[in-house]
C-alpha atoms as a PDB file:
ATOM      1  CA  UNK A   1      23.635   6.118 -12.969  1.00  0.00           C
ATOM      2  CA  UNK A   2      22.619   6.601  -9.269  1.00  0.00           C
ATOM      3  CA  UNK A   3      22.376   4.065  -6.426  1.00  0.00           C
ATOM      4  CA  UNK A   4      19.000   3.575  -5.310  1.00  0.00           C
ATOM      5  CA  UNK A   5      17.694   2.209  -1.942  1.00  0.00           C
ATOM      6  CA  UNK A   6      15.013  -0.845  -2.055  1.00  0.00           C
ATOM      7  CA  UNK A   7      12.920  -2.761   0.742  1.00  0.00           C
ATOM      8  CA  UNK A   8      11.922  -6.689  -0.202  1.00  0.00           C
ATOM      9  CA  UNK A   9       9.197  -7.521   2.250  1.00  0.00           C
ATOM     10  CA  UNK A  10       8.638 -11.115   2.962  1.00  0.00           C
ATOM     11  CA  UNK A  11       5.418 -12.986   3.709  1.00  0.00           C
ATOM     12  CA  UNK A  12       5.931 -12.345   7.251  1.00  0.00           C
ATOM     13  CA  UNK A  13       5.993  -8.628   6.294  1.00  0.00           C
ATOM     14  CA  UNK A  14       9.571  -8.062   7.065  1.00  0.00           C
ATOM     15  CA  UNK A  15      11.523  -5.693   5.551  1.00  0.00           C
ATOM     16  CA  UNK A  16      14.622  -5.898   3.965  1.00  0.00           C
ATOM     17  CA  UNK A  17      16.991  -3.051   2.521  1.00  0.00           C
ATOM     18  CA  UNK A  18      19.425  -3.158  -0.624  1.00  0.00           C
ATOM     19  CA  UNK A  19      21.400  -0.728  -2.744  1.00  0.00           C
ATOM     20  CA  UNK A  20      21.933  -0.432  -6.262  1.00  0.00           C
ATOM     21  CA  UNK A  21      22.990   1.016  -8.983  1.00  0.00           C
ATOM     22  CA  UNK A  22      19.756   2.084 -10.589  1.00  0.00           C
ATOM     23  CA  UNK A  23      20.743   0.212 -14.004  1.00  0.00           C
ATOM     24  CA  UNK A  24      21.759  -2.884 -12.294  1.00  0.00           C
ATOM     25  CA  UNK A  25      19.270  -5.941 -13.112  1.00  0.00           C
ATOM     26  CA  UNK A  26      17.608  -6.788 -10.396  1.00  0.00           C
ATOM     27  CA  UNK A  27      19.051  -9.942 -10.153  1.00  0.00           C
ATOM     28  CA  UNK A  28      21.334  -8.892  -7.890  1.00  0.00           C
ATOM     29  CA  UNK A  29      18.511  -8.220  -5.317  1.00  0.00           C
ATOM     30  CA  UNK A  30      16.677 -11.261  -5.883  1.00  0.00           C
ATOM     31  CA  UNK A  31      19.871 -13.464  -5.203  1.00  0.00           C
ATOM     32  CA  UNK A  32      20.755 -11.145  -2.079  1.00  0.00           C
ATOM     33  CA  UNK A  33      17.629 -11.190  -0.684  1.00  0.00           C
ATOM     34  CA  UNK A  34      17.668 -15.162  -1.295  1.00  0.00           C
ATOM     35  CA  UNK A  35      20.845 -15.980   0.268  1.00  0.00           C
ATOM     36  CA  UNK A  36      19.673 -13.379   3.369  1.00  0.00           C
ATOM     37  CA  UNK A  37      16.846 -15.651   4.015  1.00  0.00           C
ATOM     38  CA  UNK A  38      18.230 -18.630   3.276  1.00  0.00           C
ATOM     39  CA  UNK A  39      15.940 -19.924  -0.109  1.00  0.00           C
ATOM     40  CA  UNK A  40      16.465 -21.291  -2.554  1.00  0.00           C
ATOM     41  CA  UNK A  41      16.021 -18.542  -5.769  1.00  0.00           C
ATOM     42  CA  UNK A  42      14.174 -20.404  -7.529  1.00  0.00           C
ATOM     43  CA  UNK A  43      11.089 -21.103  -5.393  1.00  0.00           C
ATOM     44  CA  UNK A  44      10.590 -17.017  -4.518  1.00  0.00           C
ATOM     45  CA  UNK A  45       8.000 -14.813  -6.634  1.00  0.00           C
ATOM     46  CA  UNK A  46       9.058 -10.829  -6.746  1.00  0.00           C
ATOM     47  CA  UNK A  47       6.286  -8.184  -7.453  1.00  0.00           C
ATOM     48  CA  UNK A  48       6.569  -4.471  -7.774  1.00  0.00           C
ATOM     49  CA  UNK A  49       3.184  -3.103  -7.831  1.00  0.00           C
ATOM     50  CA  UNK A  50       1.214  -6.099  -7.917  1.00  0.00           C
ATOM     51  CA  UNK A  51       3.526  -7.099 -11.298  1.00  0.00           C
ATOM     52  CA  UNK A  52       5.868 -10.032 -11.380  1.00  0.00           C
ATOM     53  CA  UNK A  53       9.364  -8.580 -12.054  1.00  0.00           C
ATOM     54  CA  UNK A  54      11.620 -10.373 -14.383  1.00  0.00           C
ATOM     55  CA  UNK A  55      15.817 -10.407 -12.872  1.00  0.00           C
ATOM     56  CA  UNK A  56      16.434  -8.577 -15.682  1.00  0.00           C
ATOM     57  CA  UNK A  57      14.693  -5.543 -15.663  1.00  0.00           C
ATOM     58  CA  UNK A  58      16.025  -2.804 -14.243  1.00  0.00           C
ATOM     59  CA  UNK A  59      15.170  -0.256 -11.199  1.00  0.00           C
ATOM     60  CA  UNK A  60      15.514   2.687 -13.700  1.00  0.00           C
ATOM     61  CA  UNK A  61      13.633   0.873 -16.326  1.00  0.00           C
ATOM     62  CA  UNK A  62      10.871   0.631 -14.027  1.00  0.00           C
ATOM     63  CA  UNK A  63      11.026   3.945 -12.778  1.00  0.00           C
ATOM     64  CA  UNK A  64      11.955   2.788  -9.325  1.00  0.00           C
ATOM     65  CA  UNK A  65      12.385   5.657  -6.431  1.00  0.00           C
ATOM     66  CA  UNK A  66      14.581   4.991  -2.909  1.00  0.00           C
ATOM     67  CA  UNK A  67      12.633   3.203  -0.579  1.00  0.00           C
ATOM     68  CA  UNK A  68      10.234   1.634  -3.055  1.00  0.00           C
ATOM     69  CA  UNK A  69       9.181  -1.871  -2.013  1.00  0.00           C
ATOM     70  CA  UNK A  70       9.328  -5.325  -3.496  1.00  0.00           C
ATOM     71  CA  UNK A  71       7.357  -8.096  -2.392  1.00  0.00           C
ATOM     72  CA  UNK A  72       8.694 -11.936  -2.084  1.00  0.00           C
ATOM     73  CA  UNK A  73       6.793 -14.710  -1.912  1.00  0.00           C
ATOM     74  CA  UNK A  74       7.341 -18.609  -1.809  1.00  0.00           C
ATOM     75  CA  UNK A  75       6.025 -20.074  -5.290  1.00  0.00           C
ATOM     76  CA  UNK A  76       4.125 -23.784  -4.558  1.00  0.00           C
ATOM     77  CA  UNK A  77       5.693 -25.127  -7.535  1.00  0.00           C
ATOM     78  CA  UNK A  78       4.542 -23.426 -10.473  1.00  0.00           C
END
């Protein structure tokens, strides 16, 4: 498959950029992006289009284009 290019804005609205094999989970962006900013994985929310993603799913699964943008957020415990 091809690599694709994704932005995961924080709360702050800062971007940040990964690449990735479009039928990677993304897993690997959720634990990149964590590490980057220093949080823990487990307290962060990701959404694509308002919907929570699960690490599994994949960009191609979701139809995902380069430069598409996932939000994180900071969970209060759920």
């Amino acid at each position: 498959m091809a690599e694709i290019r994704l932005r995961v804005r924080d709360a702050g609205g800062e971007d940040s950029t990964f690449h990735l094999d479009t039928a990677d989970p993304l897993q690997e962006v959720m634990h990149a992006f964590a590490e980057r900013t220093d949080q823990p994985q487990g307290v962060l929310r990701f959404t694509y289009r308002g919907d929570r993603l699960l690490s599994t799913s994949t960009p191609h699964e979701l139809g995902m284009q380069d430069d598409d943008l996932i939000e994180a957020a900071t969970t209060s415990g759920e």
